[in-house]
Protein backbone atom coordinates (compact mmCIF):
# COMPACT_ATOMS: atom_id res chain seq x y z
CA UNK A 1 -16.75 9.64 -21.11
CA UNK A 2 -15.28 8.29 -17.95
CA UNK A 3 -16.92 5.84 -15.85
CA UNK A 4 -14.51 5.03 -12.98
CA UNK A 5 -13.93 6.94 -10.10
CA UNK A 6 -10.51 6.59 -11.00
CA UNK A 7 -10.77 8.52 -14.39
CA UNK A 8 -14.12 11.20 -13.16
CA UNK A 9 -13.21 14.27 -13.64
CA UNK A 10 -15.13 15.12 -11.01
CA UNK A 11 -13.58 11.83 -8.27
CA UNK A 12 -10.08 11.35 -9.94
CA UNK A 13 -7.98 13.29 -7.77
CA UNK A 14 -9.74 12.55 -4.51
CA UNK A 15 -8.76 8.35 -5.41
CA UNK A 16 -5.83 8.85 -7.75
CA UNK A 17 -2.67 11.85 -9.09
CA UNK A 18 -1.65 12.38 -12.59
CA UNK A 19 1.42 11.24 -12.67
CA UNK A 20 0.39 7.59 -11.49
CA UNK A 21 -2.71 7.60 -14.04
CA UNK A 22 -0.60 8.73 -16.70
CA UNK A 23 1.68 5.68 -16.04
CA UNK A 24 -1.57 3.77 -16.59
CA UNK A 25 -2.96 5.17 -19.26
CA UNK A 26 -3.70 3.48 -23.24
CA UNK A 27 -1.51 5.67 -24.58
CA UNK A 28 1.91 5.25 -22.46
CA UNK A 29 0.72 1.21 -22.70
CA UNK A 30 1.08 1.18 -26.13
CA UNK A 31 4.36 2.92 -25.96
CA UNK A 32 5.33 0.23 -23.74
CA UNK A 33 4.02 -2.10 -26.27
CA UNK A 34 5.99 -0.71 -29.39
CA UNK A 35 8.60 1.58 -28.50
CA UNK A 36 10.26 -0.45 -25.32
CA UNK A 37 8.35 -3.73 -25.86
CA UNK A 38 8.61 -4.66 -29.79
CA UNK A 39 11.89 -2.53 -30.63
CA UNK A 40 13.81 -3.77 -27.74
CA UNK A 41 13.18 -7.47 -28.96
CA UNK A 42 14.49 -6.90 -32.60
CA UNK A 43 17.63 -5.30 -31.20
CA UNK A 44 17.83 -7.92 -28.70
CA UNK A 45 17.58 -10.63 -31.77
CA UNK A 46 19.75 -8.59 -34.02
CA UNK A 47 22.61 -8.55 -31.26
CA UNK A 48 22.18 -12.38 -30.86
CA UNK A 49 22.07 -12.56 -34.60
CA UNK A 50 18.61 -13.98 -35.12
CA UNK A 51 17.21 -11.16 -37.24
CA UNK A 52 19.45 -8.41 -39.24
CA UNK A 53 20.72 -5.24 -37.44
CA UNK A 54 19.62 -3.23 -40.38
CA UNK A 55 16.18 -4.10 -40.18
CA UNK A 56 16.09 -4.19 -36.36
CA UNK A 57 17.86 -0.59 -36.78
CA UNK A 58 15.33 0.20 -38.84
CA UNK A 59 12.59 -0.56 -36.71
CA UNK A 60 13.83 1.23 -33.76
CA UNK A 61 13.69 4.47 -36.16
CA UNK A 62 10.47 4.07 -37.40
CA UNK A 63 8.65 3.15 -33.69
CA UNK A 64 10.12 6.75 -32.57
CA UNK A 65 8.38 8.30 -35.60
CA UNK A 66 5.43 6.95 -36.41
CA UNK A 67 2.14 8.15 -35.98
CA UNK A 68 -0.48 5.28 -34.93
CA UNK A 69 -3.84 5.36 -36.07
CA UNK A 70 -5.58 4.77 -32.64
CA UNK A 71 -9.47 5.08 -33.94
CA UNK A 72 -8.02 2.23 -35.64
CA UNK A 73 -5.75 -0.06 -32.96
CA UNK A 74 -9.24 -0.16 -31.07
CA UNK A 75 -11.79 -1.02 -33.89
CA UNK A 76 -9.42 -3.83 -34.42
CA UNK A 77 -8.61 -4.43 -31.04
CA UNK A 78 -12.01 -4.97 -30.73
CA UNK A 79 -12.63 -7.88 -33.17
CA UNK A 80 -9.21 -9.59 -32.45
CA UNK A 81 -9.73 -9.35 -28.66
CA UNK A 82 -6.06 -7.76 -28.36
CA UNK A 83 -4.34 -5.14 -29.46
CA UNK A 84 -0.73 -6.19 -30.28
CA UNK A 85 -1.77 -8.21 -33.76
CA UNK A 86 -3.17 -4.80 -34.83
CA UNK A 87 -0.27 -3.09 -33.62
CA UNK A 88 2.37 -4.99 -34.99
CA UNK A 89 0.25 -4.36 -38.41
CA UNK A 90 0.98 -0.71 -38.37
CA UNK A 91 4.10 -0.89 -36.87
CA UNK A 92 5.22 -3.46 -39.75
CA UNK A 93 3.45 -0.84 -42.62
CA UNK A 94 5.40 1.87 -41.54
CA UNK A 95 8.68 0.14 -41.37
CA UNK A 96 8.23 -1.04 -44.76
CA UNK A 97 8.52 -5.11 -46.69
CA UNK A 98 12.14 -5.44 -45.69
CA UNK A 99 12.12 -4.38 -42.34
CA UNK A 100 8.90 -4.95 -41.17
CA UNK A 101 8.91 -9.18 -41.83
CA UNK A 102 11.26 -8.86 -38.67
CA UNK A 103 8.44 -6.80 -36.29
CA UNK A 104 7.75 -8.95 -33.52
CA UNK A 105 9.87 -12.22 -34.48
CA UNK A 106 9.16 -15.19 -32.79
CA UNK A 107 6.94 -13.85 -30.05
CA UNK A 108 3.47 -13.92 -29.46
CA UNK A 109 0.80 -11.68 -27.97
CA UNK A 110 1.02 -12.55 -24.33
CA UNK A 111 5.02 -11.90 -24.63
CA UNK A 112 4.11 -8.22 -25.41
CA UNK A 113 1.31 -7.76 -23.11
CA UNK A 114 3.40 -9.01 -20.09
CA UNK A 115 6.57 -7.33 -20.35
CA UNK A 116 4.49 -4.16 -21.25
CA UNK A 117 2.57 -4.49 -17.88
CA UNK A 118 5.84 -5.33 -16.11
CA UNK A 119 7.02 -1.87 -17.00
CA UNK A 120 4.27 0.24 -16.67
CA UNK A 121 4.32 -1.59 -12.88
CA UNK A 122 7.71 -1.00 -12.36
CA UNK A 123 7.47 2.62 -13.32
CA UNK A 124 4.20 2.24 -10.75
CA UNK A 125 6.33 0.75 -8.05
CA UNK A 126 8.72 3.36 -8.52
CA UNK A 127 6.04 5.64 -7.40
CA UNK A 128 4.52 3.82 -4.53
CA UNK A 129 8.33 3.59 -2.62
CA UNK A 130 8.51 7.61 -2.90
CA UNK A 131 4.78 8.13 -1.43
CA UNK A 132 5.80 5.15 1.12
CA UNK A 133 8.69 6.80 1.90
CA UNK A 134 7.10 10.20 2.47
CA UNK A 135 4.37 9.28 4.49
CA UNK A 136 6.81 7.39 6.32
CA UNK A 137 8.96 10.58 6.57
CA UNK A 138 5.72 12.07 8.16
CA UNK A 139 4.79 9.30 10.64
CA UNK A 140 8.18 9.65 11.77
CA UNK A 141 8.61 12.81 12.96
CA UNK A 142 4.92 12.64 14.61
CA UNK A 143 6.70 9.50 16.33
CA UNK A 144 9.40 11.63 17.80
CA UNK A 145 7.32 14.90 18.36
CA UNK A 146 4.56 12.76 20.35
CA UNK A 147 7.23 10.20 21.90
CA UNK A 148 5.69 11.17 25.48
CA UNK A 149 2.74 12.24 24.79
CA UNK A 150 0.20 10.00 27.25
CA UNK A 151 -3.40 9.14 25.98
CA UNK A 152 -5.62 6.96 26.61
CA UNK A 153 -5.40 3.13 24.81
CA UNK A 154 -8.19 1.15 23.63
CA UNK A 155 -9.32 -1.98 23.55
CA UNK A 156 -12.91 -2.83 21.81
CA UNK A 157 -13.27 0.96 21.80
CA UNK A 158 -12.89 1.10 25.53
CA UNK A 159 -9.78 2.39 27.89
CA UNK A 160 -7.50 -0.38 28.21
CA UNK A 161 -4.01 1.25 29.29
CA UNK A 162 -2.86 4.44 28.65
CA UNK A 163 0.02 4.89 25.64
CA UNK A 164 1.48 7.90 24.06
CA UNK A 165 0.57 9.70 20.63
CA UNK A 166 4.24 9.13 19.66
CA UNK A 167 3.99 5.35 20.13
CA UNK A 168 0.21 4.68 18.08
CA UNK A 169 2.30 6.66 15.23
CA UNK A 170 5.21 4.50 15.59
CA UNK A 171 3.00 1.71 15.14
CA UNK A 172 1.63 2.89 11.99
CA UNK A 173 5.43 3.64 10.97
CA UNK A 174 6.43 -0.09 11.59
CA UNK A 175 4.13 -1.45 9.24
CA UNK A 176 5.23 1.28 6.70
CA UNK A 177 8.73 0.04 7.27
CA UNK A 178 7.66 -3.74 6.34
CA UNK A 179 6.62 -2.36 3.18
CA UNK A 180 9.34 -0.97 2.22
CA UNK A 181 11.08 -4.19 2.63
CA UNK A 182 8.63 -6.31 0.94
CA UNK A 183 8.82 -3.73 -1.88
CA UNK A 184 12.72 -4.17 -2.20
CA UNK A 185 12.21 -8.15 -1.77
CA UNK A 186 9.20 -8.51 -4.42
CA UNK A 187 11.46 -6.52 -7.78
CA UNK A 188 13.80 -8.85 -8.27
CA UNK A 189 11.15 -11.97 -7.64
CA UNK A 190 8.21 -10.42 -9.60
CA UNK A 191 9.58 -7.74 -12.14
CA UNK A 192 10.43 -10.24 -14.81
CA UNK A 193 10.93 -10.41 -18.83
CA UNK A 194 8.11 -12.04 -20.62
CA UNK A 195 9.36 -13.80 -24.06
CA UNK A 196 8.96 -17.52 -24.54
CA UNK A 197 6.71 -17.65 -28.15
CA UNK A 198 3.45 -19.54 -28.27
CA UNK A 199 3.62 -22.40 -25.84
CA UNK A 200 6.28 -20.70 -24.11
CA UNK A 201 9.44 -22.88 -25.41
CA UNK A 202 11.14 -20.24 -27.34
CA UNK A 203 10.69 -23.30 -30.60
CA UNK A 204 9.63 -20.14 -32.90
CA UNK A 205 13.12 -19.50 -32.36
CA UNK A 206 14.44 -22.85 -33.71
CA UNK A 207 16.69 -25.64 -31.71
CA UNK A 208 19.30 -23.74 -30.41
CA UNK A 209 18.47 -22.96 -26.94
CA UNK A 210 21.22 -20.59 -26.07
CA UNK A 211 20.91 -18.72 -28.49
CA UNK A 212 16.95 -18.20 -27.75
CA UNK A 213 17.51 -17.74 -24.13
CA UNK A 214 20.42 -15.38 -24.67
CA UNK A 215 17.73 -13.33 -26.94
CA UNK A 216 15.54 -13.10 -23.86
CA UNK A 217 18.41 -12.25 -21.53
CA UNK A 218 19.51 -9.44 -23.56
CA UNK A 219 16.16 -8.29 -23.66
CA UNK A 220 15.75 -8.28 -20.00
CA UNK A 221 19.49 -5.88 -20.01
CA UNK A 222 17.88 -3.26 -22.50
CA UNK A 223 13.95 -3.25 -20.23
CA UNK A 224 16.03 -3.41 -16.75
CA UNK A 225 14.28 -6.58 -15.61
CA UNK A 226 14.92 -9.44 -14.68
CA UNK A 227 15.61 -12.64 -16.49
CA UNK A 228 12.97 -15.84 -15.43
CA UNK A 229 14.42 -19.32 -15.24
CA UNK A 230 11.47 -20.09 -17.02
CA UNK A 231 8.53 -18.54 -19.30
CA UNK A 232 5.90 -17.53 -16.62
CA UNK A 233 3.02 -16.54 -18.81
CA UNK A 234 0.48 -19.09 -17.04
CA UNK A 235 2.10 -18.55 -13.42
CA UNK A 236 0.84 -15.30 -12.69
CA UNK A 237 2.25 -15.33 -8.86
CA UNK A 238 4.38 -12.88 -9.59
CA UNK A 239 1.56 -9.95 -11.10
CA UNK A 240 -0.34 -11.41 -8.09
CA UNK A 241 1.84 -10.50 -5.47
CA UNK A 242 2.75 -7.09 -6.86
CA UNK A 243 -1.40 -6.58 -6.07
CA UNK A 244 -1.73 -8.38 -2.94
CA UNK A 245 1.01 -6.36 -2.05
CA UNK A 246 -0.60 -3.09 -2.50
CA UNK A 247 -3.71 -4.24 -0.86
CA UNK A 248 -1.04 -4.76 2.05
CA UNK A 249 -0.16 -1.25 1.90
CA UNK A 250 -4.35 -0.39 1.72
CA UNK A 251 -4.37 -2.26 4.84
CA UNK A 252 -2.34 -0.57 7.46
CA UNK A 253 -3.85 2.29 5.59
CA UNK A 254 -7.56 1.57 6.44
CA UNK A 255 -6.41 0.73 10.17
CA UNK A 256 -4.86 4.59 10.11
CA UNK A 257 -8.15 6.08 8.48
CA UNK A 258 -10.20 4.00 11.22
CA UNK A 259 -8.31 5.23 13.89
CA UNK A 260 -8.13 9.13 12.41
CA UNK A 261 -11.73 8.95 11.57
CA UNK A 262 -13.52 7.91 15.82
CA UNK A 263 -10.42 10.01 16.83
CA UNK A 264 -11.66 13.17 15.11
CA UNK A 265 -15.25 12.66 16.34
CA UNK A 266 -17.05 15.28 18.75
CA UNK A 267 -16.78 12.67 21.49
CA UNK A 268 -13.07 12.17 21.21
CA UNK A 269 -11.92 15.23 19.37
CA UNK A 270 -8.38 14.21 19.82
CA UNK A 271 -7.23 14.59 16.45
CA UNK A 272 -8.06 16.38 13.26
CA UNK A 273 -7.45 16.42 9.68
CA UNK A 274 -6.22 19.63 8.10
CA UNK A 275 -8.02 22.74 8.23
CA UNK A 276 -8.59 23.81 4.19
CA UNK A 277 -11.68 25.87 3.94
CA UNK A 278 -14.82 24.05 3.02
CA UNK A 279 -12.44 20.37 3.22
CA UNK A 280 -14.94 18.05 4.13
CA UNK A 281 -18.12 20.87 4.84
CA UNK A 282 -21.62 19.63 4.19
CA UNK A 283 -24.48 21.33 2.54
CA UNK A 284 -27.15 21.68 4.81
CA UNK A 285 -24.45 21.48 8.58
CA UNK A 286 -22.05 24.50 8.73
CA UNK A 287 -20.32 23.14 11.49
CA UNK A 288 -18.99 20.24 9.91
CA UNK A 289 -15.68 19.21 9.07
CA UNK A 290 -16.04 15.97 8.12
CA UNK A 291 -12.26 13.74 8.04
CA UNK A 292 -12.46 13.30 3.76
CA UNK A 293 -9.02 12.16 3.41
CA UNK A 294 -9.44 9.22 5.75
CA UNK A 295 -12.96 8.52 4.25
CA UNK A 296 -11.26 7.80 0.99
CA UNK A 297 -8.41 6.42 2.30
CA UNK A 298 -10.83 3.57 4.05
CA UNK A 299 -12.54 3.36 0.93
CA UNK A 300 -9.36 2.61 -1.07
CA UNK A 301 -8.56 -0.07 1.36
CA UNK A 302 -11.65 -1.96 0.40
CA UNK A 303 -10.84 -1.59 -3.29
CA UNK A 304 -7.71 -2.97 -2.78
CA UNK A 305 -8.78 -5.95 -1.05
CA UNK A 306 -10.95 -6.36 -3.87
CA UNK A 307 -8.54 -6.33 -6.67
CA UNK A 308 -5.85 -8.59 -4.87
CA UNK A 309 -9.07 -11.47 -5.13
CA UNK A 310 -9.59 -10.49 -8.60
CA UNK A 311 -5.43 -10.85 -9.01
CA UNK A 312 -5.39 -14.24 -7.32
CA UNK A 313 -8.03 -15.87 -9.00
CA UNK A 314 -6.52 -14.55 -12.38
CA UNK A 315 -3.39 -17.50 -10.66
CA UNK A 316 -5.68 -20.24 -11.69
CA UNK A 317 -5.00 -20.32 -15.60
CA UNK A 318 -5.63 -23.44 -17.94
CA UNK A 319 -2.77 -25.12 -19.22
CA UNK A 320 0.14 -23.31 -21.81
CA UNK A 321 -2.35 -20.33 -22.48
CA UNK A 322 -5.50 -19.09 -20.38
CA UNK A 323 -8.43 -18.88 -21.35
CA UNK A 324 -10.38 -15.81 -19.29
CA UNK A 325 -8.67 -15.39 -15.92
CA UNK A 326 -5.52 -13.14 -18.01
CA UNK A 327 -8.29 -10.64 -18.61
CA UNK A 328 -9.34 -10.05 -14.33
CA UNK A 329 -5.49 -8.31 -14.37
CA UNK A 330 -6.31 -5.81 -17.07
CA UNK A 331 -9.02 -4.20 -15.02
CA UNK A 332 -7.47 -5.08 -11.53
CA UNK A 333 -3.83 -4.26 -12.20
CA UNK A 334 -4.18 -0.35 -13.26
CA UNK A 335 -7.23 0.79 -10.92
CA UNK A 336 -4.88 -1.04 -8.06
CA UNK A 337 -2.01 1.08 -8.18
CA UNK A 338 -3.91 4.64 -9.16
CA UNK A 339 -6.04 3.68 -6.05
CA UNK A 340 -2.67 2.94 -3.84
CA UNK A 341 -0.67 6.51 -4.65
CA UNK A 342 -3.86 8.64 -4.21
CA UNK A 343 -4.07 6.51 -0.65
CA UNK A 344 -0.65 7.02 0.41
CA UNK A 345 -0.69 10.73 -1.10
CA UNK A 346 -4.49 11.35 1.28
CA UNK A 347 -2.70 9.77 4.17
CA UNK A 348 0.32 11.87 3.92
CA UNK A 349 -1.66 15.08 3.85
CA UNK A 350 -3.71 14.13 6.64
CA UNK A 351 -0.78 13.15 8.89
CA UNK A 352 1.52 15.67 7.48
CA UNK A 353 -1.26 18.62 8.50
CA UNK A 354 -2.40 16.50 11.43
CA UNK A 355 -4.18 18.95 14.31
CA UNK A 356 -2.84 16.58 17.37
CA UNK A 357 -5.18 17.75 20.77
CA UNK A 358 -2.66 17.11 23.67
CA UNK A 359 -5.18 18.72 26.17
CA UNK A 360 -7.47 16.40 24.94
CA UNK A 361 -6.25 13.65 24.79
CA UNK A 362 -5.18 14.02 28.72
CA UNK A 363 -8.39 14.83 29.61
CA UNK A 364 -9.88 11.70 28.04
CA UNK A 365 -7.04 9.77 29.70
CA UNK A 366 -8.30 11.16 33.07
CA UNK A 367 -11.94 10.81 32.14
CA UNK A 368 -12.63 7.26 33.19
CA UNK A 369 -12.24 7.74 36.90
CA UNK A 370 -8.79 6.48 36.60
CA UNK A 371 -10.13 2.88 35.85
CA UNK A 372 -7.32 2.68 33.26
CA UNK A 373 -4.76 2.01 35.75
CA UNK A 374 -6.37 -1.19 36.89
CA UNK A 375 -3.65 -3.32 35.42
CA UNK A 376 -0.96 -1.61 37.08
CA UNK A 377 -2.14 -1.74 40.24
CA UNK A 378 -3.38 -5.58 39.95
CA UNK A 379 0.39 -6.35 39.28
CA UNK A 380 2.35 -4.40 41.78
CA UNK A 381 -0.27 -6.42 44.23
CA UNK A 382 0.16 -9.59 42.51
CA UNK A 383 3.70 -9.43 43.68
CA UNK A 384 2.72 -10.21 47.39
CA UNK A 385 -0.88 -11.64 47.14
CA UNK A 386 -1.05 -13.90 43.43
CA UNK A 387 -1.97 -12.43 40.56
CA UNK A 388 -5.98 -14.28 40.72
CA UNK A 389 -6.21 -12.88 43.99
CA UNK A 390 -5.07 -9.20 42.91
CA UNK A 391 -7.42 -9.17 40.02
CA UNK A 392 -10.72 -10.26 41.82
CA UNK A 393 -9.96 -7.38 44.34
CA UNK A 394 -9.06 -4.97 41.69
CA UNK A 395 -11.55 -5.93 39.28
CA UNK A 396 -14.28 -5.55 42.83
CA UNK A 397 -12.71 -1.68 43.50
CA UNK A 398 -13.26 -1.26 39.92
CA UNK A 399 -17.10 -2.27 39.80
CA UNK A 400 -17.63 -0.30 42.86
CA UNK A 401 -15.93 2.85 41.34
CA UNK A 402 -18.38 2.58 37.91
CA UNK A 403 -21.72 2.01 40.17
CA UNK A 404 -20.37 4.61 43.02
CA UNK A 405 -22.95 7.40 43.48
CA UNK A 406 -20.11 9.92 43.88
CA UNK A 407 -19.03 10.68 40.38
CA UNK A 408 -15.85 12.46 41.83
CA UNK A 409 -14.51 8.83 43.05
CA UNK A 410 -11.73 7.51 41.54
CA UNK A 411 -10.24 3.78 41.35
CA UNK A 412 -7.30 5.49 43.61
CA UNK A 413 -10.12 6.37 46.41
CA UNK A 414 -11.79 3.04 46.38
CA UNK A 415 -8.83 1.08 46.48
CA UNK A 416 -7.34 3.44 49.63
CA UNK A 417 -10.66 2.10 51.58
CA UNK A 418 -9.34 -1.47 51.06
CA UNK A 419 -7.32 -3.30 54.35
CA UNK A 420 -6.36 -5.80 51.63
CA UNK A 421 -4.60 -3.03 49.25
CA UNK A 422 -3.52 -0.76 52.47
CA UNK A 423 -1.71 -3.90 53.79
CA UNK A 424 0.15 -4.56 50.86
CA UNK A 425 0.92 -0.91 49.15
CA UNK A 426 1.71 2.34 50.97
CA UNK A 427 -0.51 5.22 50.19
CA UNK A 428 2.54 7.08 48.10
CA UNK A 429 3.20 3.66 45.64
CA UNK A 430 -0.81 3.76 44.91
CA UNK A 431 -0.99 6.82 44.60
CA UNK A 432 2.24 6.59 42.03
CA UNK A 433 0.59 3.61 40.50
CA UNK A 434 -2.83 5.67 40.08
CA UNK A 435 -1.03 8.14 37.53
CA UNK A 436 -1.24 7.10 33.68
CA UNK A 437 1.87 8.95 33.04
CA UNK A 438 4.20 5.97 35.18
CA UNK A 439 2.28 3.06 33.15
CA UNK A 440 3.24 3.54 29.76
CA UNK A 441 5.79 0.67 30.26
CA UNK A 442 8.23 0.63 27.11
CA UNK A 443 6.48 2.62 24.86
CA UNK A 444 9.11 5.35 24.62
CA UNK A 445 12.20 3.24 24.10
CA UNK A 446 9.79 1.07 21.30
CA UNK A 447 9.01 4.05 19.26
CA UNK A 448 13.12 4.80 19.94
CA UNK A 449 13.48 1.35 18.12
CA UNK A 450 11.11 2.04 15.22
CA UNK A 451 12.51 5.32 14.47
CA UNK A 452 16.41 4.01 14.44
CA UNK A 453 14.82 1.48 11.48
CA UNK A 454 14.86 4.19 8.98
CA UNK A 455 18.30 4.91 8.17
CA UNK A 456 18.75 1.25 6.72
CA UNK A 457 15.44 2.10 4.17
CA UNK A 458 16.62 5.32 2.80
CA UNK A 459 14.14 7.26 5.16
CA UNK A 460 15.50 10.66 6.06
């Protein structure tokens, strides 16, 4: 029975889809493990002439074919602490005396293990760039739909200057962008063949080190990864980054499901998730529609902040072979990457459904009795008076606008009752300066700039 939210039947596809558990999964593992794993390094050593094609041949055949007794793998998994000793025991059975001496030739557990986990996190990679690139797809035309859209900034949850919708999405979209880089950067650096024998040295092989290092290069060809300079089985920077770069990912993701989540509050009611009936309704409250997807989406951040510790501490192994920290990436490793696409794939069906509130969003820009153009005006009249000097008179107009009794005064009518201001501005420029809409500075052309970064990632 299940007991990780990843694997409930009844939380698995609010944190997680199929296809990316199924990548995950014992069974497709241990496919890695014996069909791609164990078969592609006796055809590697039969083409490099360190085992006979026959046999090697032979144990391709029989890997397609036979049936594993899994009640048994894990019974024995269990008392070896492993599973590819009693893998490479049924997998040698069923090819038979002369064929099955050859099964797993020269390598040791760890060699397996690795290059299994490799694959199943390339395949998971594979995934993450296509929900990355769809929820970057999404951001991107909210960018260019909202480009002008005014609303009010904040700073420490308080109006700071006004920007647009278009430009707080194009903000998101950058980091997505990064990501996409880092994920083309990290393959070739992290996605790497794991073969080197007990210590590492390839010595199972015997003295000639061409010949064992041409073994693990064509072995790398036939998996599609890349050959190390070196065996890396006890510098784990490479699984480490793949994880700390997901938790990456989970964090421009939890800054999104912050910003969704106060947004879509009563108070703000700006923005709103999707409307799917009874998405995010309560038991006892009828009214609510609480903002799931971004709930989860925060919680996933968390998770994944988690598992890149778990991934880095897993770094600090003891000498050629570790002694505990290996096992932190067996558990961290898989939930990380079921818990990254079912975060992307929430995000991109909140933004992609996104109810955007224009009207609202102007009306909380207006709602602060146009204190959020303080800024502007203290620099148009720190042209002629200093900027000190502008803010202590600005920052005065705007403490006597928050305590005024009227609560139809505005910053505009306080700072029109100022000699000081009057002096320096005409009535028209403050009153031009007064209007959110003509202080959104570059915003526009920024999100312009953002959005002309797709073409060179493959975004559409």
């Amino acid at each position: 029975m299940p007991v990780s939210a990843i694997d409930s039947f009844l939380f698995k596809n609010l944190f997680g889809t199929q296809p990316i558990r199924k990548v995950f999964e014992d069974k497709t593992y241990v496919d890695y493990y014996c069909m791609k794993v164990e078969v592609g390094l006796a055809l590697a050593q039969a083409s490099c002439g360190i085992i006979p094609k026959a046999s090697a041949n032979e144990i391709a055949d029989v890997a397609t074919r036979l049936s594993l007794d899994y009640d048994r793998l894990s019974e024995e998994t269990e008392i070896v602490g492993y599973p590819i000793l009693p893998l490479v025991r049924q997998l040698s059975e069923g090819c038979g005396e002369d064929a099955g001496r050859y099964v797993h030739w020269g390598a040791t557990t760890q060699d397996i293990q690795d290059t299994a986990a490799i694959l199943q996190m390339k395949d998971g990679l594979n995934m993450v760039e296509a929900k990355l690139k769809s929820l970057t797809a999404t951001l991107s035309a909210l960018a260019s739909k909202y480009r002008d859209t005014p609303m009010a900034g904040r700073t420490h949850l308080q109006h700071a200057l006004p920007v647009t919708w278009g430009y707080k999405c194009a903000v998101y979209l950058s980091s997505f962008q990064r990501h996409l880089e880092r994920l083309q950067q990290l393959r070739p650096r992290c996605l790497l063949v794991q073969f080197g024998g007990a210590a590492g040295t390839l010595a199972s092989l015997g003295s000639d080190a061409e010949t064992s290092l041409q073994v693990r290069r064509t072995l790398a060809k036939q998996l599609d990864l890349e050959d190390p300079s070196i065996t890396w089985h006890t510098a784990r920077d490479g699984v480490a980054e793949i994880v700390n770069f997901l938790a990456l990912v989970g964090g421009i993701l939890g800054k999104l499901a912050t910003d969704l989540i106060v947004m879509s509050s009563n108070e703000f009611s700006e923005v709103s998730e999707p409307f799917v009936p009874h998405r995010g309704a309560s038991s006892t409250m009828p009214q609510k529609r609480n903002p799931v997807s971004s709930e989860v989406v925060l919680a996933a951040s968390k998770i994944l902040r988690s598992n890149a510790g778990l991934c880095l501490d897993a770094m600090i192994t003891d000498f050629e072979r570790a002694s505990g920290p290996w096992h932190l990436e067996w558990a961290a490793v898989p939930e990380s990457f079921v818990i990254a696409v079912g975060a992307l794939s929430q995000a991109d069906f909140a933004m992609a459904g996104l109810v955007v509130n224009t009207d609202q969003m102007n009306r909380n820009l207006n709602s602060a009795k146009g204190l959020i153009v303080a800024e502007a005006v203290m620099m148009e009249l720190a042209k002629t008076l200093g900027r000190q000097k502008a803010h202590d008179i600005v920052y005065e107009a705007c403490k006597e606008t928050i305590e005024s009794m009227n609560a139809s005064q505005r910053l505009f009518d306080t700072l029109m009752k100022k000699e000081v201001v009057m002096n320096a501005l005409t009535a028209e420029r403050l009153a031009e300066l007064c209007m959110p809409a003509n202080c959104l500075g570059a915003a526009s052309t920024m999100v312009d700039n953002v959005l002309g970064l797709n073409a060179g990632l493959g975004v559409l």
